[in-house]
C-alpha atoms as a PDB file:
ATOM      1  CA  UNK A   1      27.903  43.539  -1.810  1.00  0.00           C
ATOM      2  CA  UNK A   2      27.657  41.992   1.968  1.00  0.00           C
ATOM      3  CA  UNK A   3      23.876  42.153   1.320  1.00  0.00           C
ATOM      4  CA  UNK A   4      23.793  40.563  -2.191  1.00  0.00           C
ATOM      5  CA  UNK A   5      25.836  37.439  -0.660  1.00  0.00           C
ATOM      6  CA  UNK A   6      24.098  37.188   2.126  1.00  0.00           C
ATOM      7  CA  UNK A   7      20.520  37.087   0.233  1.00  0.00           C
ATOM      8  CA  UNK A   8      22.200  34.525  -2.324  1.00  0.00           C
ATOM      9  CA  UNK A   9      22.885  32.041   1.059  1.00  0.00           C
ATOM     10  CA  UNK A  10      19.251  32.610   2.548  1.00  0.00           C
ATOM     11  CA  UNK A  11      17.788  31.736  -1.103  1.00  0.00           C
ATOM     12  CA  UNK A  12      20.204  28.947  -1.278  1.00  0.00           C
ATOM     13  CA  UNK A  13      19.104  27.623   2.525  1.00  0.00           C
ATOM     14  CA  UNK A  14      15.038  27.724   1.923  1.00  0.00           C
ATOM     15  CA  UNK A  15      15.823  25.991  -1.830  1.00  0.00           C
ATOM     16  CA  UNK A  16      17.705  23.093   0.412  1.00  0.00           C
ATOM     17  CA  UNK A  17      15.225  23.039   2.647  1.00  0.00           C
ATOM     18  CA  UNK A  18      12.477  22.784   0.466  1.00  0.00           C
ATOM     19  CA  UNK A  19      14.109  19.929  -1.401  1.00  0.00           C
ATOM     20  CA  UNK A  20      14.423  17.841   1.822  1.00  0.00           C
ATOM     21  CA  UNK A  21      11.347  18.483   2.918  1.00  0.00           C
ATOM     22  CA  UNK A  22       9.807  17.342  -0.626  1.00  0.00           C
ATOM     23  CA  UNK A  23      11.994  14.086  -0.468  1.00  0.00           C
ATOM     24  CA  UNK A  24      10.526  13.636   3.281  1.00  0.00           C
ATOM     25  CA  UNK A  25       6.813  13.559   1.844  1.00  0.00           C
ATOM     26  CA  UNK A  26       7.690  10.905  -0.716  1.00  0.00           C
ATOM     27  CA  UNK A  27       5.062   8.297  -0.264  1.00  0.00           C
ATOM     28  CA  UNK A  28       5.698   5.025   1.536  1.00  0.00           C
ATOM     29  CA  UNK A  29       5.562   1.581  -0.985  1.00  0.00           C
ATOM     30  CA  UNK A  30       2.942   0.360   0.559  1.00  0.00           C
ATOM     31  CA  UNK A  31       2.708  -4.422  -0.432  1.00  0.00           C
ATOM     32  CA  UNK A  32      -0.397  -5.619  -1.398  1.00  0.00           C
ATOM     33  CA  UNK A  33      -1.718  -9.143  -0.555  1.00  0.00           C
ATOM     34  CA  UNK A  34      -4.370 -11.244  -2.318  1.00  0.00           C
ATOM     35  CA  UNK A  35      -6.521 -12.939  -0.110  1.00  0.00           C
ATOM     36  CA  UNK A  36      -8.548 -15.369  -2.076  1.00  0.00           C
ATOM     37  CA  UNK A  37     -11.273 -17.524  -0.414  1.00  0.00           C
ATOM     38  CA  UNK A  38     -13.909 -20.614  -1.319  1.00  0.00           C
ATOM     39  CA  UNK A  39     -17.010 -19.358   1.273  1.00  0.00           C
ATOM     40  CA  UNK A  40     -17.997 -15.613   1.528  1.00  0.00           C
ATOM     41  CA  UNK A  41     -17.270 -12.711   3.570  1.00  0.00           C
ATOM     42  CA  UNK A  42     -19.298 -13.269   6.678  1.00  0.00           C
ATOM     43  CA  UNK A  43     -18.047 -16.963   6.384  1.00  0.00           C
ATOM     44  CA  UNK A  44     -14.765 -16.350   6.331  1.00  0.00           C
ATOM     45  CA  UNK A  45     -14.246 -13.364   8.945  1.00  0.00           C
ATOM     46  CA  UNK A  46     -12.591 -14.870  11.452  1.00  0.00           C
ATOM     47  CA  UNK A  47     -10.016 -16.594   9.601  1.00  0.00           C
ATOM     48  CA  UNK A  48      -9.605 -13.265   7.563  1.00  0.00           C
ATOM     49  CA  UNK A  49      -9.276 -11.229  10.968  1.00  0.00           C
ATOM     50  CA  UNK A  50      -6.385 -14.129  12.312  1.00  0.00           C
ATOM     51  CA  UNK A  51      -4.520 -12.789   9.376  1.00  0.00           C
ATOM     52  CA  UNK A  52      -4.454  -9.488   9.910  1.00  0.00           C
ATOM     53  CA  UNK A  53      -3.281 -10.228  13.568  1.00  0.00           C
ATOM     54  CA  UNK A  54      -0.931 -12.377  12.221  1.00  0.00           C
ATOM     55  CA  UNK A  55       0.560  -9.539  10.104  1.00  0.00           C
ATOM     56  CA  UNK A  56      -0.061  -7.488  12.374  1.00  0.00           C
ATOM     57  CA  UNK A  57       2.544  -8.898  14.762  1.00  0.00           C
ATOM     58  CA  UNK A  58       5.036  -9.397  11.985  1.00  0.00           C
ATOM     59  CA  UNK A  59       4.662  -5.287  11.855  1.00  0.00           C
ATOM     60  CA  UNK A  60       2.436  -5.116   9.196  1.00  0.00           C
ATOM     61  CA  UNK A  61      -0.754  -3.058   9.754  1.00  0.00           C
ATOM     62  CA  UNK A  62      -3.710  -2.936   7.248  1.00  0.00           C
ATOM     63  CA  UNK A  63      -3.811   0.124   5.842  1.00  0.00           C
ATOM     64  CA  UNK A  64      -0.786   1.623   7.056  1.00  0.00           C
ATOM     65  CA  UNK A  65       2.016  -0.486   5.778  1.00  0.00           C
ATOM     66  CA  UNK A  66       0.051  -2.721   3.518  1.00  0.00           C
ATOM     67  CA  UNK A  67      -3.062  -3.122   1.571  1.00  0.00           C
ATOM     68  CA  UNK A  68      -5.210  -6.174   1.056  1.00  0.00           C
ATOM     69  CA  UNK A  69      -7.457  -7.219  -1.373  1.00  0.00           C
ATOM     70  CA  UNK A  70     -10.337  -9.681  -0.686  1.00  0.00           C
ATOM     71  CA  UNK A  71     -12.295 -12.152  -3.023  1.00  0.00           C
ATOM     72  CA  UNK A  72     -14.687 -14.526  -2.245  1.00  0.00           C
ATOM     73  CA  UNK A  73     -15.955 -17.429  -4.301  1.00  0.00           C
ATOM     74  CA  UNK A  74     -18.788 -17.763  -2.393  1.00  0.00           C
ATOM     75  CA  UNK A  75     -19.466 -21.292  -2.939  1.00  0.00           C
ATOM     76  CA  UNK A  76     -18.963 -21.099  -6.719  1.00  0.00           C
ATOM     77  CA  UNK A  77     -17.153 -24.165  -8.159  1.00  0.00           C
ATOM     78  CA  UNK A  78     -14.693 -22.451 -10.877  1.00  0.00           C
ATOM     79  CA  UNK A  79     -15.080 -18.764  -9.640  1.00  0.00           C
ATOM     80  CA  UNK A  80     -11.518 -18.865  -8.034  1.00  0.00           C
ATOM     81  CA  UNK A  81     -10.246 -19.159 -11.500  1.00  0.00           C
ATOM     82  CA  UNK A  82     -12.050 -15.793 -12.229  1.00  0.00           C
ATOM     83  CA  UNK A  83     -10.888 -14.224  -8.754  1.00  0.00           C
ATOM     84  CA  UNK A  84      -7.341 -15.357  -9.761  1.00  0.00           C
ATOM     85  CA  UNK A  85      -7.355 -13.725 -13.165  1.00  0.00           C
ATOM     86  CA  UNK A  86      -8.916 -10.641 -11.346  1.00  0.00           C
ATOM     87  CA  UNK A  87      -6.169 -10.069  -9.005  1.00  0.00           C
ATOM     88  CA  UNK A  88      -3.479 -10.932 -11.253  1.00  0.00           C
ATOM     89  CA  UNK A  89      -4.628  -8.291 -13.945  1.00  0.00           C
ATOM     90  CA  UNK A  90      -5.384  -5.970 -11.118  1.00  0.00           C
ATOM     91  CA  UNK A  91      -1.623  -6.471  -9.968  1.00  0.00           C
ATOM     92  CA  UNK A  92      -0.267  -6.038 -13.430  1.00  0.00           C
ATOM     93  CA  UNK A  93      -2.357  -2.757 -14.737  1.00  0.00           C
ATOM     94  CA  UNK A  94      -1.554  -1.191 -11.227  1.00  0.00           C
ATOM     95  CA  UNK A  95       2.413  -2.064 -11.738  1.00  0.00           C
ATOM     96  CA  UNK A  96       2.689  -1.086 -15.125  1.00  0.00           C
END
């Protein structure tokens, strides 16, 4: 009888255990930001990299603690309608 108990409280501990450590590997929420600009990539690098330092010493760290997602108009008149619409039905299929 000692035996039978004492093998129901070791199942019981490991079954705990693995719950918590389950709940420990729950994946962070991890914001996204839209970063939307009129020139293209190379253009724009160094404003795009002040950014990240910004965020960067508010905590946040591309990649880690949030994403980013980068459009350029390159130049096109009207194409930051198109990169809006992009982003914003990006945001919505990913949320739903």
């Amino acid at each position: 009888m000692k035996k039978a108990g004492l093998s129901s409280i070791l199942v019981a501990v490991v079954l705990l255990a693995l719950g918590v450590i389950a709940e420990a590997q729950q994946p962070k929420k991890v914001s996204r930001l839209g970063y939307l600009s009129n020139t293209d990539a190379a253009t724009d690098s160094a404003r795009a990299e002040g950014i990240r330092l910004a965020l960067r010493e508010l905590g946040y760290i591309v990649g880690q603690n949030i994403a980013m997602e980068y459009r350029y108009a390159e130049g096109k008149p009207g194409r930051n309608q198109e990169l809006t619409a992009e982003a914003i039905v990006y945001r919505v299929s990913r949320h739903w």
